[in-house]
PDB file of N, CA and C in Angstrom:
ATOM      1  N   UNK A   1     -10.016  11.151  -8.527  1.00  0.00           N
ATOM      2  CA  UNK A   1      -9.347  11.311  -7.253  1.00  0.00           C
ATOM      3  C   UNK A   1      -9.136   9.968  -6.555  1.00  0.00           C
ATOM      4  N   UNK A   2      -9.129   9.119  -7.015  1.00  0.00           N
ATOM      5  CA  UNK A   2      -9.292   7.591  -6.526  1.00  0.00           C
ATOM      6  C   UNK A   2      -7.852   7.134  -6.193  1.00  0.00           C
ATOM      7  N   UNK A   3      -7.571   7.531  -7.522  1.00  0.00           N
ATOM      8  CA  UNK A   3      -5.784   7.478  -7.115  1.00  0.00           C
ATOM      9  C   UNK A   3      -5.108   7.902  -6.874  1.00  0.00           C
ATOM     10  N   UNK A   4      -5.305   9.067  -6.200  1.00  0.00           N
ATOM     11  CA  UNK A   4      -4.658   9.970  -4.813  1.00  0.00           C
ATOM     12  C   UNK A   4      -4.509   8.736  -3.508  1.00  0.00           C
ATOM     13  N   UNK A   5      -3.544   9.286  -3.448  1.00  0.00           N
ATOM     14  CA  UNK A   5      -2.643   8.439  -2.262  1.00  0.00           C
ATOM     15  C   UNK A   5      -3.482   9.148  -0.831  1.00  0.00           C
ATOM     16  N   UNK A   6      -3.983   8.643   0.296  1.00  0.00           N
ATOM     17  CA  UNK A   6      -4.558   8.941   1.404  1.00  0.00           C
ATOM     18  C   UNK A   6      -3.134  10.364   1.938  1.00  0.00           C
ATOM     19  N   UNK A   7      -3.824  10.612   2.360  1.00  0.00           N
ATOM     20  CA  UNK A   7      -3.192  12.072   3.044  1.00  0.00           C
ATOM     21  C   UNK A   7      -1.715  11.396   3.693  1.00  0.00           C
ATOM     22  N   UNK A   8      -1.751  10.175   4.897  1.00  0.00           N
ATOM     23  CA  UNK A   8      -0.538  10.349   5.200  1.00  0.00           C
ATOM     24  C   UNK A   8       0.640   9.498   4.229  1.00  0.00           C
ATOM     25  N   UNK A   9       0.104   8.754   3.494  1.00  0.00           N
ATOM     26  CA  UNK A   9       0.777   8.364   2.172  1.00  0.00           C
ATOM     27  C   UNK A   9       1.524   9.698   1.144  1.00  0.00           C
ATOM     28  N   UNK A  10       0.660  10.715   1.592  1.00  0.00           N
ATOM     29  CA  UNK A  10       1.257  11.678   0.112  1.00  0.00           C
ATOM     30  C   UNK A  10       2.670  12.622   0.202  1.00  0.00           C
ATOM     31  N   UNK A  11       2.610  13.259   1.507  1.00  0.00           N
ATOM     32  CA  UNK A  11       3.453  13.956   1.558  1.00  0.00           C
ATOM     33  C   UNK A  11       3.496  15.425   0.930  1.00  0.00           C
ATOM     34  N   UNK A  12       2.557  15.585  -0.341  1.00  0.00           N
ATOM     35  CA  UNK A  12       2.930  16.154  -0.794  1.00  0.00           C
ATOM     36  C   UNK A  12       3.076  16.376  -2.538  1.00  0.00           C
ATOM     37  N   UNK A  13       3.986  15.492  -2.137  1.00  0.00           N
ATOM     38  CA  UNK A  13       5.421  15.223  -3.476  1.00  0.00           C
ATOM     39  C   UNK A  13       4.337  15.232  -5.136  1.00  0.00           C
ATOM     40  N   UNK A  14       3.058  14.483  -4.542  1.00  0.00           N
ATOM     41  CA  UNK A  14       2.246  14.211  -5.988  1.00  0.00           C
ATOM     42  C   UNK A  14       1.089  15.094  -6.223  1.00  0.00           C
ATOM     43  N   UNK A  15       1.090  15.753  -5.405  1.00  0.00           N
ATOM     44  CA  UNK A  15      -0.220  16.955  -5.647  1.00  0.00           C
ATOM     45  C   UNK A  15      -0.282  17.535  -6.618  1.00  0.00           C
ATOM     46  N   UNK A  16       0.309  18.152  -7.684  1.00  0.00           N
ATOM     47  CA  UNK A  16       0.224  18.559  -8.641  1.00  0.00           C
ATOM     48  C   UNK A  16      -0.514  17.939  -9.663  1.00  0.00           C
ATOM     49  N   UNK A  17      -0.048  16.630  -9.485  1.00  0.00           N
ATOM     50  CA  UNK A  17      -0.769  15.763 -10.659  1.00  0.00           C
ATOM     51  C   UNK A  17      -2.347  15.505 -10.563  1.00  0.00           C
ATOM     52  N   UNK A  18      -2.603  15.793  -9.253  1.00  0.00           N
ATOM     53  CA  UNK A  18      -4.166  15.865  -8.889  1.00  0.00           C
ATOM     54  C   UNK A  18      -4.725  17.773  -9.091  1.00  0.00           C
ATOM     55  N   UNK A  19      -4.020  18.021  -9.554  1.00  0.00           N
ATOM     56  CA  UNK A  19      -4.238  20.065  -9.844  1.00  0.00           C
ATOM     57  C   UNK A  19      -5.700  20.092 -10.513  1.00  0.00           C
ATOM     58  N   UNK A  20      -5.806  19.154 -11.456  1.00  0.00           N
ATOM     59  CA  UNK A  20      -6.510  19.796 -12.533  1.00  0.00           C
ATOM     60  C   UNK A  20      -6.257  19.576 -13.826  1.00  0.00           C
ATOM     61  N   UNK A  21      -4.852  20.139 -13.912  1.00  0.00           N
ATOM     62  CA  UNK A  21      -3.875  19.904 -15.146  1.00  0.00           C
ATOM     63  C   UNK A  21      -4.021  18.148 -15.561  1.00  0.00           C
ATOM     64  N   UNK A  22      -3.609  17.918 -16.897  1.00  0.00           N
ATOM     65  CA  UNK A  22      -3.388  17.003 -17.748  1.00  0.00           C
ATOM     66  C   UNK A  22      -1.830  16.346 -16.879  1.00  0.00           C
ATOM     67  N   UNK A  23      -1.819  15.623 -16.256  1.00  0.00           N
ATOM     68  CA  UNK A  23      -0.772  14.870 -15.433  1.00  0.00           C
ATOM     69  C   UNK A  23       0.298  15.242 -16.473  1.00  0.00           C
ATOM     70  N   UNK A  24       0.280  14.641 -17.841  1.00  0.00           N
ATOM     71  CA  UNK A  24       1.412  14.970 -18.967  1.00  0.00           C
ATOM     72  C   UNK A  24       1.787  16.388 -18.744  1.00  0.00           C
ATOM     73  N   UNK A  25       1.045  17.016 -18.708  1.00  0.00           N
ATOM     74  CA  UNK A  25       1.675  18.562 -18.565  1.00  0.00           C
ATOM     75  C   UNK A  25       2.414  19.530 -17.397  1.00  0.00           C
ATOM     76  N   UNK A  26       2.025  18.874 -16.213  1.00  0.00           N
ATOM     77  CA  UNK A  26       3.030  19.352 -15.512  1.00  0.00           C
ATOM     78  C   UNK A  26       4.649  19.202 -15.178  1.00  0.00           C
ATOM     79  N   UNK A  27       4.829  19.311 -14.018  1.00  0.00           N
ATOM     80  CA  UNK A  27       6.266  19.724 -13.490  1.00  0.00           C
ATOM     81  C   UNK A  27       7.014  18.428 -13.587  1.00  0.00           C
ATOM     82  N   UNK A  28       6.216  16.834 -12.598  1.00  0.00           N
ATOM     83  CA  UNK A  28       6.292  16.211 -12.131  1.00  0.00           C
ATOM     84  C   UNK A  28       7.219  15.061 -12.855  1.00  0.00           C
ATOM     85  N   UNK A  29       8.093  14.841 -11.836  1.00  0.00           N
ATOM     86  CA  UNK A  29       9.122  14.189 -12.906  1.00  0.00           C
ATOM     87  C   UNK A  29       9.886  12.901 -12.200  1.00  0.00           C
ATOM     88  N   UNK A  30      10.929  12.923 -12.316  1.00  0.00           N
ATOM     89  CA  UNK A  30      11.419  11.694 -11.525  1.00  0.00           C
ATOM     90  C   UNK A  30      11.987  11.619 -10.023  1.00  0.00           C
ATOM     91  N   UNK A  31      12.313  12.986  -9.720  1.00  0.00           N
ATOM     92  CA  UNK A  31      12.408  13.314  -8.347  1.00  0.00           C
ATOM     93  C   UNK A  31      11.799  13.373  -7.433  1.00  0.00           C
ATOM     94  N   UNK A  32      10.652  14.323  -7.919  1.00  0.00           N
ATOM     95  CA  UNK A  32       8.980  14.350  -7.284  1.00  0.00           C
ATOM     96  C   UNK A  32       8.702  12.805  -6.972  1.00  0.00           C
ATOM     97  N   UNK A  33       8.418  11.994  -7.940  1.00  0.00           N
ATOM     98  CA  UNK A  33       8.313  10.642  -8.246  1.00  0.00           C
ATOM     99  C   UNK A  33       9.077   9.560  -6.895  1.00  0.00           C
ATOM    100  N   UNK A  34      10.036  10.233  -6.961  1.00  0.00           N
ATOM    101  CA  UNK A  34      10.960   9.131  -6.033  1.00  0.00           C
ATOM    102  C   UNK A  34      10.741   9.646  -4.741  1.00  0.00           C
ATOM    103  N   UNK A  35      10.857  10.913  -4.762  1.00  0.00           N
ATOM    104  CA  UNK A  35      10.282  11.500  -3.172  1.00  0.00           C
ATOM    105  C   UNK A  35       8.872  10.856  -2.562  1.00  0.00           C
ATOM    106  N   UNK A  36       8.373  10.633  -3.381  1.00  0.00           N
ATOM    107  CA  UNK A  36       6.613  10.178  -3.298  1.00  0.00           C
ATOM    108  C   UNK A  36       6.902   9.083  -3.115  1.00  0.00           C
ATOM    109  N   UNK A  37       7.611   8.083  -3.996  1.00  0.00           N
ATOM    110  CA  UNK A  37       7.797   6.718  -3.837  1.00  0.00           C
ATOM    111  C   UNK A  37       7.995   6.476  -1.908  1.00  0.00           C
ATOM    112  N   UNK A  38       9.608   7.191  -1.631  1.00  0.00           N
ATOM    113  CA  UNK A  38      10.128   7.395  -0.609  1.00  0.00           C
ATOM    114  C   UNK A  38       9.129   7.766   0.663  1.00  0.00           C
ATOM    115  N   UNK A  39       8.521   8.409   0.684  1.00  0.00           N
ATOM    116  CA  UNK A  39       7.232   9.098   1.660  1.00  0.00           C
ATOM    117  C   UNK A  39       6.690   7.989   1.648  1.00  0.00           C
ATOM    118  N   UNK A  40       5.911   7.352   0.622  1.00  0.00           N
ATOM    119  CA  UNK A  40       4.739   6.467   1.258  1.00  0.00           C
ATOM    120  C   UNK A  40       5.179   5.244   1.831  1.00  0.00           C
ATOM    121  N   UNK A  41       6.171   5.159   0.890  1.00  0.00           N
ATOM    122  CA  UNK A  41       7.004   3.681   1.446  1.00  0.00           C
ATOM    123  C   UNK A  41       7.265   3.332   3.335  1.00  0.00           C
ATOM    124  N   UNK A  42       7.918   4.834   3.661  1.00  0.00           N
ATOM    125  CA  UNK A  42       8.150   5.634   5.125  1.00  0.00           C
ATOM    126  C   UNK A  42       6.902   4.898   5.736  1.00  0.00           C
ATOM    127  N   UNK A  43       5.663   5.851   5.562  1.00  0.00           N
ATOM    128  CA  UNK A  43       4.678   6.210   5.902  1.00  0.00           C
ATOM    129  C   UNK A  43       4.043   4.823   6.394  1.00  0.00           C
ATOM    130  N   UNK A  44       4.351   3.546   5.200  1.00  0.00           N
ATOM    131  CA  UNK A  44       3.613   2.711   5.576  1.00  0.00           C
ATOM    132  C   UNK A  44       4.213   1.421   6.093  1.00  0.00           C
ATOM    133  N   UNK A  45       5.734   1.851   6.543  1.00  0.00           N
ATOM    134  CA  UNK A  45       5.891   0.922   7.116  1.00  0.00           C
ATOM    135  C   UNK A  45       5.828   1.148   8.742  1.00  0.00           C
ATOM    136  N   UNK A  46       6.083   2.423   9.157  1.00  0.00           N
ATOM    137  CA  UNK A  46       5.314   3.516  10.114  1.00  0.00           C
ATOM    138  C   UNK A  46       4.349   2.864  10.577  1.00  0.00           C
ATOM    139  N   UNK A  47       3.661   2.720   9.803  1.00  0.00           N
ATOM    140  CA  UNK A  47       1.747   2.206  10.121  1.00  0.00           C
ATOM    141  C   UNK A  47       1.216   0.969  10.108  1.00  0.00           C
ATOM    142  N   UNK A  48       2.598   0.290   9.512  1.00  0.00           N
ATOM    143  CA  UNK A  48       2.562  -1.499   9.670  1.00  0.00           C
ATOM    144  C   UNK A  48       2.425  -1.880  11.249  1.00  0.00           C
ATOM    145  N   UNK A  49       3.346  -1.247  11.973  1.00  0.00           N
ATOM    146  CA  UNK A  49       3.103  -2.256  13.550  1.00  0.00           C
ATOM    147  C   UNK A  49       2.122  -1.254  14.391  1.00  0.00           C
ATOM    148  N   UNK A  50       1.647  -2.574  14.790  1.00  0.00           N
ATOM    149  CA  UNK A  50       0.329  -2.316  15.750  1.00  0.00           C
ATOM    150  C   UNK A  50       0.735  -2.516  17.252  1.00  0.00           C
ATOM    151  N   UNK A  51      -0.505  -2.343  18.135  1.00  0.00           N
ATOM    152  CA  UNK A  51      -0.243  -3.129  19.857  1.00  0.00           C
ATOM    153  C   UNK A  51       0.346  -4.022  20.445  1.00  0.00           C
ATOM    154  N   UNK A  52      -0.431  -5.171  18.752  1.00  0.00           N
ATOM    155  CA  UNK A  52       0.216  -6.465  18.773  1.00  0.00           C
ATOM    156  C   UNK A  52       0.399  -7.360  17.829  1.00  0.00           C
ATOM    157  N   UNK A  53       0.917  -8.699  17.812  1.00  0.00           N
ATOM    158  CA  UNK A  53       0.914  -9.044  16.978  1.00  0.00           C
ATOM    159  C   UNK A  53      -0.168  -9.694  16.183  1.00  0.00           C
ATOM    160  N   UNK A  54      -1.090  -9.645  16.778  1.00  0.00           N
ATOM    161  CA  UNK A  54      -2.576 -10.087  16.737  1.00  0.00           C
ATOM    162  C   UNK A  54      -3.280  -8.818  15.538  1.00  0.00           C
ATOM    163  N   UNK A  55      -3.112  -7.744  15.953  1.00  0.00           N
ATOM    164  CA  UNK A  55      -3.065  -6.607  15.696  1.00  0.00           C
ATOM    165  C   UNK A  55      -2.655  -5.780  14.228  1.00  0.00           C
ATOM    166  N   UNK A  56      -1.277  -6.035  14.456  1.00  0.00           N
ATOM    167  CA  UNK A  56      -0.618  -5.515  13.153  1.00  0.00           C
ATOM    168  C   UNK A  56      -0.536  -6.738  12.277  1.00  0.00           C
ATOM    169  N   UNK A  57      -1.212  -7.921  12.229  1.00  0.00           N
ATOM    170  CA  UNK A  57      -1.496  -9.437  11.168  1.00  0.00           C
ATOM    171  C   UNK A  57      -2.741  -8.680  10.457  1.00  0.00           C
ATOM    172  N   UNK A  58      -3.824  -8.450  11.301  1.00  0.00           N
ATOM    173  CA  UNK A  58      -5.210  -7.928  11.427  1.00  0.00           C
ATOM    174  C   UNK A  58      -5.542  -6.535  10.246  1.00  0.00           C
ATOM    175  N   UNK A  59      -4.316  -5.954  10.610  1.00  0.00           N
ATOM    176  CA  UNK A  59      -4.013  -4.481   9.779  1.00  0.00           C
ATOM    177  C   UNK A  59      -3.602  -5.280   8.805  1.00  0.00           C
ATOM    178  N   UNK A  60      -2.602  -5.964   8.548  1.00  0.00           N
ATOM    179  CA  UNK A  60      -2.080  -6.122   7.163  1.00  0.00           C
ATOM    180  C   UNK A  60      -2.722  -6.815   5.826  1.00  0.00           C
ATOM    181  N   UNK A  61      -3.992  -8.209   6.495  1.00  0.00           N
ATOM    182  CA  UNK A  61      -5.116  -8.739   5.961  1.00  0.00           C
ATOM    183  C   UNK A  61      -5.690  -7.995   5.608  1.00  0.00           C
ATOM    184  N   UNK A  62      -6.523  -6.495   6.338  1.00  0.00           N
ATOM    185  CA  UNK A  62      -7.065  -5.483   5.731  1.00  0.00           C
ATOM    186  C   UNK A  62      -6.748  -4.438   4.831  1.00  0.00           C
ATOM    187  N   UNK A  63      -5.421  -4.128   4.875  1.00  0.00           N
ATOM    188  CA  UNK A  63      -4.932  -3.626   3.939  1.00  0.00           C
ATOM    189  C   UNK A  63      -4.618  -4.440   2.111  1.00  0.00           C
ATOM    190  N   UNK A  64      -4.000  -5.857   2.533  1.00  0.00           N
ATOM    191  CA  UNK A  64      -4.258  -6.455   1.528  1.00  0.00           C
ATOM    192  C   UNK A  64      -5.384  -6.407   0.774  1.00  0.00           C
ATOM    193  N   UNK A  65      -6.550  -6.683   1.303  1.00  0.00           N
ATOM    194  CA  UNK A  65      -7.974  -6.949   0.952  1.00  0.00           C
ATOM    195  C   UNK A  65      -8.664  -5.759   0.270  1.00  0.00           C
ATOM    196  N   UNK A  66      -8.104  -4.432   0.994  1.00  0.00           N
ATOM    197  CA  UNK A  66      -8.669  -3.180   0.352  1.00  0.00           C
ATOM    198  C   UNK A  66      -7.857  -3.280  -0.628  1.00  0.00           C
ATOM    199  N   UNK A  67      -6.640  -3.305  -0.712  1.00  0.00           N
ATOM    200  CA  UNK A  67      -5.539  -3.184  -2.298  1.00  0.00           C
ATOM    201  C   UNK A  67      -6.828  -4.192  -3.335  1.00  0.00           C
ATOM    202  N   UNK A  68      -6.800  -5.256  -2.891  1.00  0.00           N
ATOM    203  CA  UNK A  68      -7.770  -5.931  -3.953  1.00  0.00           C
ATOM    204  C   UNK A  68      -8.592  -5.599  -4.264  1.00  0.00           C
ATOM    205  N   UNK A  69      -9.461  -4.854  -3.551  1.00  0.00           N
ATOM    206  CA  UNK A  69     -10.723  -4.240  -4.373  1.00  0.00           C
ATOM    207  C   UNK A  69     -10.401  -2.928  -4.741  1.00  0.00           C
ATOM    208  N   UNK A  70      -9.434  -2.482  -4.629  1.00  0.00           N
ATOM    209  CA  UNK A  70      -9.170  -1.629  -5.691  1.00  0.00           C
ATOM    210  C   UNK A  70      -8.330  -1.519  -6.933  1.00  0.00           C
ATOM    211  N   UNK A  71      -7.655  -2.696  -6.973  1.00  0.00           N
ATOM    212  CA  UNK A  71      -6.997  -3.302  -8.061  1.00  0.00           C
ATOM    213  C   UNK A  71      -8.142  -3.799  -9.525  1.00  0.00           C
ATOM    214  N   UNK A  72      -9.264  -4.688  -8.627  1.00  0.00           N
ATOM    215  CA  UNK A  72     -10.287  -5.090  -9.416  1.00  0.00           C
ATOM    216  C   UNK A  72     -11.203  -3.705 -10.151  1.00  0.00           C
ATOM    217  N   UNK A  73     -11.483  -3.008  -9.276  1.00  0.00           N
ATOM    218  CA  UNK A  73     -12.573  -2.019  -9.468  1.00  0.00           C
ATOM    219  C   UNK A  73     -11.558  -0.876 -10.557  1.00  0.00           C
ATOM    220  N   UNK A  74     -10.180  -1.098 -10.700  1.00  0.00           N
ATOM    221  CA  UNK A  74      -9.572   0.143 -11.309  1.00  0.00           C
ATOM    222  C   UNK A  74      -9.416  -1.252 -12.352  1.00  0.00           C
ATOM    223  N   UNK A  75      -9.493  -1.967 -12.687  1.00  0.00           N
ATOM    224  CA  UNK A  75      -9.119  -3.286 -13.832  1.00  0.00           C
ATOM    225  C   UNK A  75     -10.499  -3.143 -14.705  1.00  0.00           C
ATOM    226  N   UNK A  76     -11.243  -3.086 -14.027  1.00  0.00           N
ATOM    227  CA  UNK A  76     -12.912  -3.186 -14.574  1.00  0.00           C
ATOM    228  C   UNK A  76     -13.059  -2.119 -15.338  1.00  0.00           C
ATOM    229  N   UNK A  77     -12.186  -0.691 -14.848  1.00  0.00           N
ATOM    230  CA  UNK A  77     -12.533   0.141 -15.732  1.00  0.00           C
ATOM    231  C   UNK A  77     -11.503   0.363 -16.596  1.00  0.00           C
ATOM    232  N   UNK A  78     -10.642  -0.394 -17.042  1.00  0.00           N
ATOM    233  CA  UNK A  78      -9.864  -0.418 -17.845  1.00  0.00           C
ATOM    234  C   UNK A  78      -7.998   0.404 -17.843  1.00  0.00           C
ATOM    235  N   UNK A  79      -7.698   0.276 -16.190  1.00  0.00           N
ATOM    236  CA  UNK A  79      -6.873   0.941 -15.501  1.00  0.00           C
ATOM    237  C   UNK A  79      -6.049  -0.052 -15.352  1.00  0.00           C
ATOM    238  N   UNK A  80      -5.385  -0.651 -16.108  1.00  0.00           N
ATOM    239  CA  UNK A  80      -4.042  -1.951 -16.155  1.00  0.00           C
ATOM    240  C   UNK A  80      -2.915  -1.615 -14.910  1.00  0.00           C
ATOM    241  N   UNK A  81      -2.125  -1.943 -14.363  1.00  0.00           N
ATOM    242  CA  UNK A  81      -0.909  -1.553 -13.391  1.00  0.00           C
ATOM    243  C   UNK A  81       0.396  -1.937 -13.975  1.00  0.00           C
ATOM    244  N   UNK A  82       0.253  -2.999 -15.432  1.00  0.00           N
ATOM    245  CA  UNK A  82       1.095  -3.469 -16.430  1.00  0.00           C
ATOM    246  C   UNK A  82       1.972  -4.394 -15.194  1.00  0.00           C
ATOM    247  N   UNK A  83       3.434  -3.506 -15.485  1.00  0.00           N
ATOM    248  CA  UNK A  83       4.406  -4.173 -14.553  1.00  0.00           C
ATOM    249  C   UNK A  83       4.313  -4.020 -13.186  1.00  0.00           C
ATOM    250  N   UNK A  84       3.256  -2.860 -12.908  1.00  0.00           N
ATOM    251  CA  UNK A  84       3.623  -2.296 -11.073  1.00  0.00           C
ATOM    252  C   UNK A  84       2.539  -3.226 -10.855  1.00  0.00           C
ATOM    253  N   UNK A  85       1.574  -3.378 -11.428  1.00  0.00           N
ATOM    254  CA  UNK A  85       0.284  -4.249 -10.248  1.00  0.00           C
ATOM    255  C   UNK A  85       0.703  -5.299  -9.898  1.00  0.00           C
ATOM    256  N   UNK A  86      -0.034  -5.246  -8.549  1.00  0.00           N
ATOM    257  CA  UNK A  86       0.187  -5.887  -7.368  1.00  0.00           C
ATOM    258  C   UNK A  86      -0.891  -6.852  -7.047  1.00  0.00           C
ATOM    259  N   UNK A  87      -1.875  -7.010  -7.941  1.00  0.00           N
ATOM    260  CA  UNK A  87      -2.700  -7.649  -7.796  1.00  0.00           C
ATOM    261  C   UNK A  87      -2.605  -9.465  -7.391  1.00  0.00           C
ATOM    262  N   UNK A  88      -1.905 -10.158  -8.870  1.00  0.00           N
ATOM    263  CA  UNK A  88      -0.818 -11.522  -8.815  1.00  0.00           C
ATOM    264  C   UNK A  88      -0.730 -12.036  -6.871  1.00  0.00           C
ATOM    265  N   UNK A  89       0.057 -10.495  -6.158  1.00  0.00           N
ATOM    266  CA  UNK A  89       0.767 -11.322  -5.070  1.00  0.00           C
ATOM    267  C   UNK A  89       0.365 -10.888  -4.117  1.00  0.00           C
ATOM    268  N   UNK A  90      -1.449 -10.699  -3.988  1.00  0.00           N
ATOM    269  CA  UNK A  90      -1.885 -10.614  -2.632  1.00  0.00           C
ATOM    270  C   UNK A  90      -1.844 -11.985  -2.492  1.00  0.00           C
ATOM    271  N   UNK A  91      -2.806 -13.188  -2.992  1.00  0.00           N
ATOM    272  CA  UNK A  91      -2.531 -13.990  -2.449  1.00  0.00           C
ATOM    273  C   UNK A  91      -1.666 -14.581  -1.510  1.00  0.00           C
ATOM    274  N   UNK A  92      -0.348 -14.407  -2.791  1.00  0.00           N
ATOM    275  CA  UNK A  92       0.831 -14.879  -1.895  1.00  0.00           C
ATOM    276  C   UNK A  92       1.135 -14.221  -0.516  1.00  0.00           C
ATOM    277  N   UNK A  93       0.836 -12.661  -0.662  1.00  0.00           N
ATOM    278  CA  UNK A  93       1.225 -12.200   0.627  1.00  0.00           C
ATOM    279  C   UNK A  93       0.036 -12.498   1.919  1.00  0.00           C
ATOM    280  N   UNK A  94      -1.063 -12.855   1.863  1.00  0.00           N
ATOM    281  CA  UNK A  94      -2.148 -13.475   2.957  1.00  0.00           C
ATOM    282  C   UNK A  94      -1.542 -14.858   2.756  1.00  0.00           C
ATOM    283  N   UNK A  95      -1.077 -15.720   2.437  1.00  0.00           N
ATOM    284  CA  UNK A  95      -0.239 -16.756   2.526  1.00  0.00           C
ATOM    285  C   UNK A  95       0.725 -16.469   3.217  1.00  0.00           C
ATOM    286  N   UNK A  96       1.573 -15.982   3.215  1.00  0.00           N
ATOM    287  CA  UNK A  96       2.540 -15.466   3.952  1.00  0.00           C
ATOM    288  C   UNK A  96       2.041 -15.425   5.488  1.00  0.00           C
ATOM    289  N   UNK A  97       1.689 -14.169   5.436  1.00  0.00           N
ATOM    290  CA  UNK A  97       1.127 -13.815   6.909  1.00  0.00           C
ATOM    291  C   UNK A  97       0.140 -15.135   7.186  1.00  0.00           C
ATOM    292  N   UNK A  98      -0.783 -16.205   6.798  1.00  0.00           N
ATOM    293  CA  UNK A  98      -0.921 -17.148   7.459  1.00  0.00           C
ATOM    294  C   UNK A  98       0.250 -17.971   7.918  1.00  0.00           C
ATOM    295  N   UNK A  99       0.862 -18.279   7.295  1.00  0.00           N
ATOM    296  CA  UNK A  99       2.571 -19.275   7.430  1.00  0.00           C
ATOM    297  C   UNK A  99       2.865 -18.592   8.547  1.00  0.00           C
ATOM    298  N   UNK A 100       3.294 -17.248   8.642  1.00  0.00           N
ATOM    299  CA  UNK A 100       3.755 -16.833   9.537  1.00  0.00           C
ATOM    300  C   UNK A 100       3.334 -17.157  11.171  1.00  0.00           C
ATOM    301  N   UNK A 101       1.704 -17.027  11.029  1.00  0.00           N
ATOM    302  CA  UNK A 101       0.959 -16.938  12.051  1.00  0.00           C
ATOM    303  C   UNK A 101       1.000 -18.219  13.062  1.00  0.00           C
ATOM    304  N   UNK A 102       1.211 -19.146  11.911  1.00  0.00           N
ATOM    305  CA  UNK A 102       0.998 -20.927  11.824  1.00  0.00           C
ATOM    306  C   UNK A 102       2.143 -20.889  12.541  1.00  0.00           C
ATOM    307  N   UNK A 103       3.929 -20.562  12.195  1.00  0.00           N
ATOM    308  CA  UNK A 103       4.845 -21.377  12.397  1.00  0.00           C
ATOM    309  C   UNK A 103       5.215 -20.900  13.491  1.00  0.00           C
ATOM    310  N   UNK A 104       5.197 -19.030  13.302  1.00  0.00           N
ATOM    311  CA  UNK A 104       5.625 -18.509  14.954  1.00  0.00           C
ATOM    312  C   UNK A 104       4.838 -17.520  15.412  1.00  0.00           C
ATOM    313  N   UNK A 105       3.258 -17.664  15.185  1.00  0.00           N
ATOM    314  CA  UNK A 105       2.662 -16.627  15.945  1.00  0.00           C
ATOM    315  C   UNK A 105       2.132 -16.550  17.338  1.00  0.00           C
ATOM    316  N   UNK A 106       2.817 -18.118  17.773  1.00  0.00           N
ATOM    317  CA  UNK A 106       2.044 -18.048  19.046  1.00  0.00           C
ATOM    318  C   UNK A 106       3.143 -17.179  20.125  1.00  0.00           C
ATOM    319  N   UNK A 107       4.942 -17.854  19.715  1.00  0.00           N
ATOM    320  CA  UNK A 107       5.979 -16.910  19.754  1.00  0.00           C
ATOM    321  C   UNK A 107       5.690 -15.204  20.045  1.00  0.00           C
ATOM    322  N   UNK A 108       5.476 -14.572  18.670  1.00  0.00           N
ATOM    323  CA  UNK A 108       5.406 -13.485  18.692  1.00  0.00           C
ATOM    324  C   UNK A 108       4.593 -12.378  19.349  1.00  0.00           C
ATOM    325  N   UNK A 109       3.285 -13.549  19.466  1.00  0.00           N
ATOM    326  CA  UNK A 109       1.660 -12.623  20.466  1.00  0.00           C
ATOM    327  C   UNK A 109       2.612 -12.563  21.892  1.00  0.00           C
ATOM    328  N   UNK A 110       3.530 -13.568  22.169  1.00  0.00           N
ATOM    329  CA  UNK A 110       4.037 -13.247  23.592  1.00  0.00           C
ATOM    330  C   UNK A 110       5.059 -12.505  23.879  1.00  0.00           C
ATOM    331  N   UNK A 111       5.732 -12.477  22.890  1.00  0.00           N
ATOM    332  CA  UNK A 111       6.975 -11.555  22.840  1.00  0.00           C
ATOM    333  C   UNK A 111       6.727  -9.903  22.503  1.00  0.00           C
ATOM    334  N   UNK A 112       5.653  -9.820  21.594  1.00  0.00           N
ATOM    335  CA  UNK A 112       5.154  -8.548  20.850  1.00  0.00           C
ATOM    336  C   UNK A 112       5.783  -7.455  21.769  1.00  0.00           C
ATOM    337  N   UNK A 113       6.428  -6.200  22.018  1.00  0.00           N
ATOM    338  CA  UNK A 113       6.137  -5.195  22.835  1.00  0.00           C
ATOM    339  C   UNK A 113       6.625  -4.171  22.514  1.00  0.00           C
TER     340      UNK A 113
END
């Protein structure tokens, strides 16, 4: 159940594949798939902005950081992401959001609203 998507990530769309059943054997196909894609994608950009910009930087470091330990801990047990893992570009993306913070965050904490 690890890789069940959090409740407001799911929508739905992937429940089946958490049934019970052999994932290969059900319904679930490329529609389901893209609907799910579509939902969480929604969902989390929804949940990207915060109060402030102080705030939603704060959320996004933590979210990065949890992706990493669960990238590692599903790697350890022999759970590859091949082409989808995302592991490679946390760095880059906490790079990012520092750059960001650096070039215009003093900007944005005042503007935020």
């Amino acid at each position: 159940m690890e890789l069940k998507a959090p409740d407001f990530l799911n929508g739905g769309y992937a429940d089946i594949l958490f049934s019970g059943a052999q994932p290969s054997v059900t319904s679930f196909g490329e529609t389901q798939a893209f609907r799910h894609y579509l939902f969480a994608l929604r969902s989390q950009v929804v949940d990207a902005r915060k109060n402030s910009f102080r705030e939603t930087i704060d959320k996004q470091v933590k979210t990065l950081e949890t992706a990493r330990g669960h990238i590692q801990r599903f790697r350890s047990r022999g759970v590859i992401g091949q082409h989808r893992d995302f592991g490679e570009y946390i760095d880059v993306n906490l790079a990012a959001l520092a750059s960001l913070q650096n070039d215009v965050g003093f900007v944005l904490d005042r503007r935020w609203a």
